[in-house]
C-alpha atoms as a PDB file:
ATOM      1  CA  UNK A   1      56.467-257.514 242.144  1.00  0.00           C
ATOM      2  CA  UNK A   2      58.367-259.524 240.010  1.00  0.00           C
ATOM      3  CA  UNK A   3      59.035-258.387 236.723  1.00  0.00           C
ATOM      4  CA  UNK A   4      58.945-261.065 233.489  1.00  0.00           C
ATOM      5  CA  UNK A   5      61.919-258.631 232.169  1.00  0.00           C
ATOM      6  CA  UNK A   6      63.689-259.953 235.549  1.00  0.00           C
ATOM      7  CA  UNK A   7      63.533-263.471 234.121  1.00  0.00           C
ATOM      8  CA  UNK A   8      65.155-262.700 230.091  1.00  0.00           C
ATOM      9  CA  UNK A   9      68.711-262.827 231.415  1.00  0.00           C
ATOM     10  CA  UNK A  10      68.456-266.300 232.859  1.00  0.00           C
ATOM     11  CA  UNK A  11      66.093-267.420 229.848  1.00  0.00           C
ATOM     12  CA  UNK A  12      68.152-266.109 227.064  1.00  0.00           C
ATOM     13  CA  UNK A  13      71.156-268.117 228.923  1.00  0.00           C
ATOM     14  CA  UNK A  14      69.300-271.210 228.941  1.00  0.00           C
ATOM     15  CA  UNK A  15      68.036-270.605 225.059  1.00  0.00           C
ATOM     16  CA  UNK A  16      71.550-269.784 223.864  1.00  0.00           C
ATOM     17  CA  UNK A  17      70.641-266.452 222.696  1.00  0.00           C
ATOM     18  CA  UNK A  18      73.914-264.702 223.188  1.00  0.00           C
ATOM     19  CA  UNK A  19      73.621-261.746 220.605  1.00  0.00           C
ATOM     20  CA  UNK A  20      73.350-258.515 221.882  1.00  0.00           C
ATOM     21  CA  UNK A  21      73.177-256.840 218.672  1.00  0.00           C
ATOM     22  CA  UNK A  22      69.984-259.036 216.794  1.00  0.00           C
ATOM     23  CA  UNK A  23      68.634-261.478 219.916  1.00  0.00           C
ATOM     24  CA  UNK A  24      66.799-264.896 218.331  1.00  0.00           C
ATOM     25  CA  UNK A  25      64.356-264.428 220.399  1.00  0.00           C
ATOM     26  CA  UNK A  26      62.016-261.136 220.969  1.00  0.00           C
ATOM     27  CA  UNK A  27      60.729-260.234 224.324  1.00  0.00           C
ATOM     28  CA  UNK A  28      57.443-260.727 223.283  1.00  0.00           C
ATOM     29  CA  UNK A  29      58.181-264.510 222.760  1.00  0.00           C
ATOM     30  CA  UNK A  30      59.716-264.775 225.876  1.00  0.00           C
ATOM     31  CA  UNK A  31      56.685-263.000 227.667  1.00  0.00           C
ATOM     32  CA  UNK A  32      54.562-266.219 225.665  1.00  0.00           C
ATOM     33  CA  UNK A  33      56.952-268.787 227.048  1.00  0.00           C
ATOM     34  CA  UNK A  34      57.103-267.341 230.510  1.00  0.00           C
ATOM     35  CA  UNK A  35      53.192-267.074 230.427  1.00  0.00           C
ATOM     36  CA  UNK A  36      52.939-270.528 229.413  1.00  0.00           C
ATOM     37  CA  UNK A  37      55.968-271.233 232.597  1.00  0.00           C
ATOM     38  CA  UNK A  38      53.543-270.043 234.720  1.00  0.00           C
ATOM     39  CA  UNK A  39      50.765-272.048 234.080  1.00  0.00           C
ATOM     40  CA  UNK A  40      52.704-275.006 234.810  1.00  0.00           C
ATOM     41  CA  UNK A  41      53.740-273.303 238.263  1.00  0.00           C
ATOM     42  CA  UNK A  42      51.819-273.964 241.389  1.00  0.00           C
ATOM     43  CA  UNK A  43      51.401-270.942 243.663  1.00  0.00           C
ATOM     44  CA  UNK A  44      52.649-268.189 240.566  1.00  0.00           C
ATOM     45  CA  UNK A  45      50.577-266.509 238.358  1.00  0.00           C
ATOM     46  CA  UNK A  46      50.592-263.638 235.907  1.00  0.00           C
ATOM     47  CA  UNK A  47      49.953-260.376 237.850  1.00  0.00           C
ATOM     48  CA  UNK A  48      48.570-257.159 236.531  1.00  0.00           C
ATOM     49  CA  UNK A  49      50.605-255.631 234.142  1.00  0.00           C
ATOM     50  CA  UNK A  50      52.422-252.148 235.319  1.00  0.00           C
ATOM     51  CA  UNK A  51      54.265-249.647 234.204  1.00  0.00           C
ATOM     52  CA  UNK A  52      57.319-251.942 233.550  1.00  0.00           C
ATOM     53  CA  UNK A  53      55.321-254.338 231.585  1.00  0.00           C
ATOM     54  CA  UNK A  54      53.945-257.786 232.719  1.00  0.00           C
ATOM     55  CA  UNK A  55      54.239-258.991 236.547  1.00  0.00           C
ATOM     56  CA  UNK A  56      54.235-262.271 238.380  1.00  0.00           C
ATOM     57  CA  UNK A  57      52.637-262.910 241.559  1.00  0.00           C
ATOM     58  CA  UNK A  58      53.819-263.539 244.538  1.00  0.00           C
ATOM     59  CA  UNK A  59      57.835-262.065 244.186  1.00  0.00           C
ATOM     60  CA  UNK A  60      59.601-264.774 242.595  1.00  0.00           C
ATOM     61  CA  UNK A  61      62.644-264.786 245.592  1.00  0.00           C
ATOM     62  CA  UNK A  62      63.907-268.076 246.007  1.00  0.00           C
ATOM     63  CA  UNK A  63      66.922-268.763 243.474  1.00  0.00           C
ATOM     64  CA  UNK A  64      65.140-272.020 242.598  1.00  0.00           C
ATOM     65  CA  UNK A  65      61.762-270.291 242.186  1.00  0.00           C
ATOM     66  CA  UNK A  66      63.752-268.129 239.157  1.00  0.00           C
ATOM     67  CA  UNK A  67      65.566-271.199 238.099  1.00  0.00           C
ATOM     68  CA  UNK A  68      62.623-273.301 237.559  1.00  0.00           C
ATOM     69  CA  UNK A  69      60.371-270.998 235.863  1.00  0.00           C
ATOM     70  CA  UNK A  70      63.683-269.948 233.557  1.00  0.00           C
ATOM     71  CA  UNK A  71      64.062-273.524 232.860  1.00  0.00           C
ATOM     72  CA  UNK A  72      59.980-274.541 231.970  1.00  0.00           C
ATOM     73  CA  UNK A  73      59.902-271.176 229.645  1.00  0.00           C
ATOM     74  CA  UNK A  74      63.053-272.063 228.055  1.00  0.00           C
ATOM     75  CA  UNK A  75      61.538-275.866 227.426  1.00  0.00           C
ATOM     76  CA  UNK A  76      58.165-274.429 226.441  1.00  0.00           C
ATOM     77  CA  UNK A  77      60.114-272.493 223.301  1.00  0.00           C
ATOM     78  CA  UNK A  78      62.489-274.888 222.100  1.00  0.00           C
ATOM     79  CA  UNK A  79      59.737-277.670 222.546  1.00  0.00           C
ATOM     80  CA  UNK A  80      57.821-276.615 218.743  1.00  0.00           C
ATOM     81  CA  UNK A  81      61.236-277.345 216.701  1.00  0.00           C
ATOM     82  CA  UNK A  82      63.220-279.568 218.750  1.00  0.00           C
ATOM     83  CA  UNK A  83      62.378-282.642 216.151  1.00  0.00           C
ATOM     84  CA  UNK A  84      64.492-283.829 212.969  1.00  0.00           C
ATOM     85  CA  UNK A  85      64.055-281.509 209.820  1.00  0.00           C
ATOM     86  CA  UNK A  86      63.733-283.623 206.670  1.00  0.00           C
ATOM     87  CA  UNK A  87      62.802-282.694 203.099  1.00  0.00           C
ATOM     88  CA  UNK A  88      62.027-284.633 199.931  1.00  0.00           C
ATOM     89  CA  UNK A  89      61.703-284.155 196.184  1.00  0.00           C
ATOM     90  CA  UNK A  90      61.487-286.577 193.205  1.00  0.00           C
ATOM     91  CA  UNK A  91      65.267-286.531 192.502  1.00  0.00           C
ATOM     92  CA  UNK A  92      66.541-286.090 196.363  1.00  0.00           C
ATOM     93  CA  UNK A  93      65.706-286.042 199.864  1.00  0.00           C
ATOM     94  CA  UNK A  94      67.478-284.743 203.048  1.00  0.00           C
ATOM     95  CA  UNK A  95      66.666-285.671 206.699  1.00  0.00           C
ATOM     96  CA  UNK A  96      68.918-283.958 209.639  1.00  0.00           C
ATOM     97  CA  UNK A  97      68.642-284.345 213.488  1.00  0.00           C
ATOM     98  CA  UNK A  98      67.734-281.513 214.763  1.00  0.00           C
ATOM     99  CA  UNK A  99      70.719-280.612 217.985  1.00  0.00           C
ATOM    100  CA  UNK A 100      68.103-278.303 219.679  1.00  0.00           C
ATOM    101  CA  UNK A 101      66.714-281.918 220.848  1.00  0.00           C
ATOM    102  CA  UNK A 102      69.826-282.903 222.902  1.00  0.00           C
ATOM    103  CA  UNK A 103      70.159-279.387 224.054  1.00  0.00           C
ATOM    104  CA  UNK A 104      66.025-279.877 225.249  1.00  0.00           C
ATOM    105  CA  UNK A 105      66.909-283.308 226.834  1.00  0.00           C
ATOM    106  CA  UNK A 106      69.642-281.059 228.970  1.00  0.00           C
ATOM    107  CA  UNK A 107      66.650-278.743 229.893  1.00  0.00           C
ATOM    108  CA  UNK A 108      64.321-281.177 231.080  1.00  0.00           C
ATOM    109  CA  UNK A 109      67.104-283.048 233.034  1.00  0.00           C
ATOM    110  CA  UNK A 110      67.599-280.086 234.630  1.00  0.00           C
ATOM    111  CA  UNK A 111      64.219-279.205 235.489  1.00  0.00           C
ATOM    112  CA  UNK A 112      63.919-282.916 237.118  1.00  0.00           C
ATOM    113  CA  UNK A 113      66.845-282.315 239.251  1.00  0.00           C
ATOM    114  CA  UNK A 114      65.191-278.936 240.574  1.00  0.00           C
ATOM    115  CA  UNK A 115      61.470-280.520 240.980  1.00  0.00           C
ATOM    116  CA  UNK A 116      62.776-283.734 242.462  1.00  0.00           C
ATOM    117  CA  UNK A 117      64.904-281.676 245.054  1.00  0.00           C
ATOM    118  CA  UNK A 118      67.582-282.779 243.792  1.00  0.00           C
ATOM    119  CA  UNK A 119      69.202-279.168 243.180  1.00  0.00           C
ATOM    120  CA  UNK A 120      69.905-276.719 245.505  1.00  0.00           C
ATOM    121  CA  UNK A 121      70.658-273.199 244.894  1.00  0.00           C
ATOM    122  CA  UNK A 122      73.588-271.081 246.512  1.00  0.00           C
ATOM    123  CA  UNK A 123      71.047-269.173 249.115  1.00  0.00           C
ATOM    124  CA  UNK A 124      69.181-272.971 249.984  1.00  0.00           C
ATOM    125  CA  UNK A 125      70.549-274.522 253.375  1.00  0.00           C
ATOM    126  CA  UNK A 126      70.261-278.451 253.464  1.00  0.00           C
ATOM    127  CA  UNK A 127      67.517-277.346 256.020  1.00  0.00           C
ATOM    128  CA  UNK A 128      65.823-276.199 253.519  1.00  0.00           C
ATOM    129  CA  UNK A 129      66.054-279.171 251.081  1.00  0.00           C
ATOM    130  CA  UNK A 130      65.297-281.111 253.734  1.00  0.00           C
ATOM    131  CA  UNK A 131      62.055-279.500 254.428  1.00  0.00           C
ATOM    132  CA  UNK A 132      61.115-278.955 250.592  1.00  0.00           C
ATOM    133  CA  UNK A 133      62.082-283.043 250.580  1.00  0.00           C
ATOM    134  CA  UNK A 134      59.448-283.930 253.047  1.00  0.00           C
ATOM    135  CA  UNK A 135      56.616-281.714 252.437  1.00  0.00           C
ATOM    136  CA  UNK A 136      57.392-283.206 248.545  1.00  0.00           C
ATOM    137  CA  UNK A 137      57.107-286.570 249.652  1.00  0.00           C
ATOM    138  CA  UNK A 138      54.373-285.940 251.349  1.00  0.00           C
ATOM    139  CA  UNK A 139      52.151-284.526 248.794  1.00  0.00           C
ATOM    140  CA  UNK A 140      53.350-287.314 246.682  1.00  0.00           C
ATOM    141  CA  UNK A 141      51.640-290.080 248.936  1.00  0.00           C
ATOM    142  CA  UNK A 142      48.083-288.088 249.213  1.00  0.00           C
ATOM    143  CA  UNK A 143      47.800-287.882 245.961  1.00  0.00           C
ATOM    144  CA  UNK A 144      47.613-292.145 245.841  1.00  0.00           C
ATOM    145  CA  UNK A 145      44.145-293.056 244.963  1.00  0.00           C
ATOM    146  CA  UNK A 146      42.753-294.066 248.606  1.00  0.00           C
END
């Protein structure tokens, strides 16, 4: 089974979280943000928990399988407080941009590229876009309203 500790490397990349001495982000917020990755997922879900903590079902093998769900959890956390911060009293006021939005847009640009088929990791084979292509396409057209 795949572990959701197998997924904080990739997910702390994609956050920014570089520290190894104080991380920004806890493991338990990741295991929220991979939970909520999973909903979005078609085909994963959260397994029983084991030993080694919380599990997803079926293996997550395919390079894009890890990719994808690293880049939905990482989107699902910065999501809450990617907007402009502002702040106001009688005498003065503030208003900044927020650059956790650009670095968002980034994420979801990404996670186009990888849904659309667009992307292909190091262990795909254009056969294998290919395929993933077509049965994509497919699915698109029977889900038109007939």
């Amino acid at each position: 089974m795949s572990q959701f500790s197998d997924l904080y490397p990739p997910v702390r990349t994609l956050l920014g979280d570089f520290s190894a001495v104080a991380p920004s982000w806890s493991n338990a917020q990741l295991d929220m943000g991979i939970q909520n990755a999973l909903l979005q997922e078609e085909g994963f879900f959260v397994g029983e928990p084991d030993e080694s903590g919380q599990t997803i079902t079926p293996d997550l093998e395919e390079k894009s399988d890890i990719y994808r769900v690293s880049l939905r959890t990482a989107i699902a956390l910065l999501s809450p407080s990617s907007g402009a911060f502002s702040w106001r009293t009688r005498s003065f006021g503030a208003t900044r941009e927020n650059g956790r939005a650009g670095h968002l847009g980034y994420l979801e640009s990404e996670l186009r590229r990888i849904t659309d088929g667009d992307f292909a990791a190091a262990s795909e084979t254009e056969w294998d876009q290919w395929l993933r292509g077509t049965s994509a396409a497919v699915a698109k057209l029977g889900s038109f309203p007939g």
